[in-house]
Protein backbone atom coordinates (compact mmCIF):
# COMPACT_ATOMS: atom_id res chain seq x y z
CA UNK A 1 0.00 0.00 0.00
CA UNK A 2 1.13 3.75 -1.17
CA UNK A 3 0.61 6.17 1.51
CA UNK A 4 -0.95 9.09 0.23
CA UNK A 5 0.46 12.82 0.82
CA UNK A 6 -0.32 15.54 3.28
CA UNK A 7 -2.90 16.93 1.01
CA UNK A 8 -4.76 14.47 0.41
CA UNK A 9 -5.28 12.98 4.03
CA UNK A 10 -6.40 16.81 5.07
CA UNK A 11 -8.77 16.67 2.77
CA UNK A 12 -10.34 12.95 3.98
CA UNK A 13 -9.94 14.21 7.45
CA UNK A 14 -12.26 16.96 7.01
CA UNK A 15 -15.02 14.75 5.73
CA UNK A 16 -14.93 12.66 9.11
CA UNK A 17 -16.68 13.62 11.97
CA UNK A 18 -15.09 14.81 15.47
CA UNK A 19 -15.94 11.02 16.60
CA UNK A 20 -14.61 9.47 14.18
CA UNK A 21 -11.15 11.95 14.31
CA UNK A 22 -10.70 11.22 17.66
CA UNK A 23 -11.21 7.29 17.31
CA UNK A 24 -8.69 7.52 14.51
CA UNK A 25 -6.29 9.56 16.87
CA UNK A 26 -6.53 6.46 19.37
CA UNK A 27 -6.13 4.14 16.76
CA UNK A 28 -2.79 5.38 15.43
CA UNK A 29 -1.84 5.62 19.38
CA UNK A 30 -2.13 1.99 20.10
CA UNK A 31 0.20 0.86 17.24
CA UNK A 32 3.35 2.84 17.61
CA UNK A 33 5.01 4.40 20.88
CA UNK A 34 5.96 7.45 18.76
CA UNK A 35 2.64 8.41 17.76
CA UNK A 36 1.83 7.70 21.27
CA UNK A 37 4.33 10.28 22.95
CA UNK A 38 3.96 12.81 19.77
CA UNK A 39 -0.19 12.78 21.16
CA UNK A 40 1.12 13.09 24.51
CA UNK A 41 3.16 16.07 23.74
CA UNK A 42 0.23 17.98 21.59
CA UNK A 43 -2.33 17.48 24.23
CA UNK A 44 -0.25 17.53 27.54
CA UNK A 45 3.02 19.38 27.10
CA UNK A 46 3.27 21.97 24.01
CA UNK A 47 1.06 24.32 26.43
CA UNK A 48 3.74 23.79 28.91
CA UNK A 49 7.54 24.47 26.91
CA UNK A 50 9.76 24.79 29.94
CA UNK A 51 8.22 21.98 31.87
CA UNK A 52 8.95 19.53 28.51
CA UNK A 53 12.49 20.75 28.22
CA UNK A 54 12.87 19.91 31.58
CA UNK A 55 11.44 16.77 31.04
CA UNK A 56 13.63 15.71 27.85
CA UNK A 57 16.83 17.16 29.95
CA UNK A 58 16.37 14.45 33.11
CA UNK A 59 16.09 12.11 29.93
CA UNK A 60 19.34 13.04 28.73
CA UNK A 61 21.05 13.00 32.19
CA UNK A 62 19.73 9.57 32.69
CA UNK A 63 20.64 8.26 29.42
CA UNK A 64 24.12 9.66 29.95
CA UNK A 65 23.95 7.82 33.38
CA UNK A 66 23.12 4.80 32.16
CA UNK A 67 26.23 4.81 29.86
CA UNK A 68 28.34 1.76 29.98
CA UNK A 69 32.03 3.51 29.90
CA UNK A 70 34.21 0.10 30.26
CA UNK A 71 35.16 0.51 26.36
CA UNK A 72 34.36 3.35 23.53
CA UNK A 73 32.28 1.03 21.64
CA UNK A 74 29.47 1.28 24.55
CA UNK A 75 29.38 4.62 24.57
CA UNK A 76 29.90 5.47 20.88
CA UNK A 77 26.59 3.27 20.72
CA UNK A 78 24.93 4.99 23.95
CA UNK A 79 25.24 8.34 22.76
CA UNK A 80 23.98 8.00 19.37
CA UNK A 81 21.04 6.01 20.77
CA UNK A 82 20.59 9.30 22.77
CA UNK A 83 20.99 12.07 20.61
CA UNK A 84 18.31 9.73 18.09
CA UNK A 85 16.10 10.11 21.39
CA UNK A 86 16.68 13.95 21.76
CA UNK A 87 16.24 14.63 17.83
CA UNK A 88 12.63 12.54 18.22
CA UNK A 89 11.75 14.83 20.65
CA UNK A 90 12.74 18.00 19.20
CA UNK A 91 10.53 16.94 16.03
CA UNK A 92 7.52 16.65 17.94
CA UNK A 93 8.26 20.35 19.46
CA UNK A 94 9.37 22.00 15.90
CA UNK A 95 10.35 25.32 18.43
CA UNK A 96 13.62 26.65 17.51
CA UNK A 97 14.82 27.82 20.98
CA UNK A 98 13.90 24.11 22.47
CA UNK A 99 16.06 22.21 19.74
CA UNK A 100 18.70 24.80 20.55
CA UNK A 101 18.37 24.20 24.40
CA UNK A 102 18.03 20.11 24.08
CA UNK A 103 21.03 20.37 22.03
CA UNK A 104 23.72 22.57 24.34
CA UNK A 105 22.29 20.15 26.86
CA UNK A 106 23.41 17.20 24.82
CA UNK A 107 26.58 18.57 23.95
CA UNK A 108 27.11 19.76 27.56
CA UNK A 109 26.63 16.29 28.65
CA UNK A 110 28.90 14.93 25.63
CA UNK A 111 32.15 16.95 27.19
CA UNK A 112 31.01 15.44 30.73
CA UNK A 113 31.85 11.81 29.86
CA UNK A 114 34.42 10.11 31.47
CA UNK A 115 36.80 8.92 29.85
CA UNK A 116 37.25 11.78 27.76
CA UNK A 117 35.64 12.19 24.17
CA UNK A 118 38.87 13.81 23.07
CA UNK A 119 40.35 10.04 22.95
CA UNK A 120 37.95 9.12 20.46
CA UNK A 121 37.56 10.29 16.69
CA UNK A 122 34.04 9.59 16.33
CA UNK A 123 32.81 10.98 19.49
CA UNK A 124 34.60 14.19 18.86
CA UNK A 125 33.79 14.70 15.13
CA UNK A 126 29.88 14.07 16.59
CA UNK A 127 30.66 16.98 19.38
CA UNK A 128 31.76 19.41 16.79
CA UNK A 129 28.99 18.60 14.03
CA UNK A 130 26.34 19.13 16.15
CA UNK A 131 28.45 21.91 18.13
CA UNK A 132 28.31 23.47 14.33
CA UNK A 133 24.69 22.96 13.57
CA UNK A 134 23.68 24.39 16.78
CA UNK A 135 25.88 27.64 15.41
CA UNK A 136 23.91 27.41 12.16
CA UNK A 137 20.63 27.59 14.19
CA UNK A 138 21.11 30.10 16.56
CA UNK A 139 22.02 32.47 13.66
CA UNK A 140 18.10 31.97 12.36
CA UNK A 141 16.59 33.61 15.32
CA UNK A 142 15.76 36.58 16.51
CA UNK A 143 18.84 38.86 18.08
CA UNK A 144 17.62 38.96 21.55
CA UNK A 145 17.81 35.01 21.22
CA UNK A 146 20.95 34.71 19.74
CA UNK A 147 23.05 36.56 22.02
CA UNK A 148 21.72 34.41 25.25
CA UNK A 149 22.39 31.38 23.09
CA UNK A 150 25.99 32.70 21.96
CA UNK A 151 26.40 33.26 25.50
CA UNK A 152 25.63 29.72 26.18
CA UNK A 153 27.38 28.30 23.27
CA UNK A 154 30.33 30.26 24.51
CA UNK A 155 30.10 28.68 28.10
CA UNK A 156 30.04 25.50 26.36
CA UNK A 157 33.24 26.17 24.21
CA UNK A 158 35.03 27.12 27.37
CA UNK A 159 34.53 23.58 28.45
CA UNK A 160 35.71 21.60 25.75
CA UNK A 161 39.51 19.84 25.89
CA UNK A 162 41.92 20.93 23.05
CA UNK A 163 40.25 19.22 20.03
């Protein structure tokens, strides 16, 4: 089966009823956790932006917790499994300043890891591309925004080792 596009689906939404819209809703819950948390998020947390940053930022600590650090092949494979987690959620929100936060958090957390990233190729070219996209996206907003972020992204810099 060929999924249809956006376009079309709008339209054949619109001819349903709210019943029907919301049993749909359900439906497309029960099969796949994402569409489960992406509901979550639209009813429960898009109203509330700090509180779901806050949220997805104990997610990161924990994840970076939870990271096995007896050789680099654990973590190489623990953080990419979190910073797929971090760009999930960061779809759902489609806010600029959030995916800007969630990422200085991620990188923040990066730097923290013991043994040091700087000992490892791949974990330090993944610091500085997403160290670079972060630059790319902080330069799309608005100038009161991008001078806290610099600010941040500065703080961050500070911390790295001699790449």
């Amino acid at each position: 089966m060929k999924a249809v596009g956006v376009r079309e689906l709008k339209k054949a939404l619109k001819e349903h009823s709210r019943e029907e819209l919301m049993e749909m809703c359900l439906q497309l819950s029960k099969y796949k956790k994402e569409n489960k948390e992406l509901l979550t998020y639209i009813l429960f947390e898009s109203a509330h932006e700090e509180g779901y940053i806050e949220s997805v930022k104990e997610e990161i600590d924990d994840g970076f917790d939870a990271i096995t650090t007896r050789t680099f092949y654990y973590i190489k494979k623990s953080v990419r499994k979190i910073l797929r987690m971090v760009k999930k959620f960061i779809r759902y929100s489609k806010n600029k300043e959030t995916e800007i936060t969630l990422l200085l958090h991620f990188c923040e957390k990066l730097l923290e890891v013991k043994p040091s990233i700087k000992k490892n190729t791949m974990l330090t070219n993944l610091y500085l591309r997403e160290r670079t996209s972060i630059e790319k996206k902080i330069e799309k907003l608005h100038e009161d925004l991008q001078l806290d972020f610099h600010n941040m992204l500065e703080d961050l810099t500070e911390k790295e080792p001699n790449f």
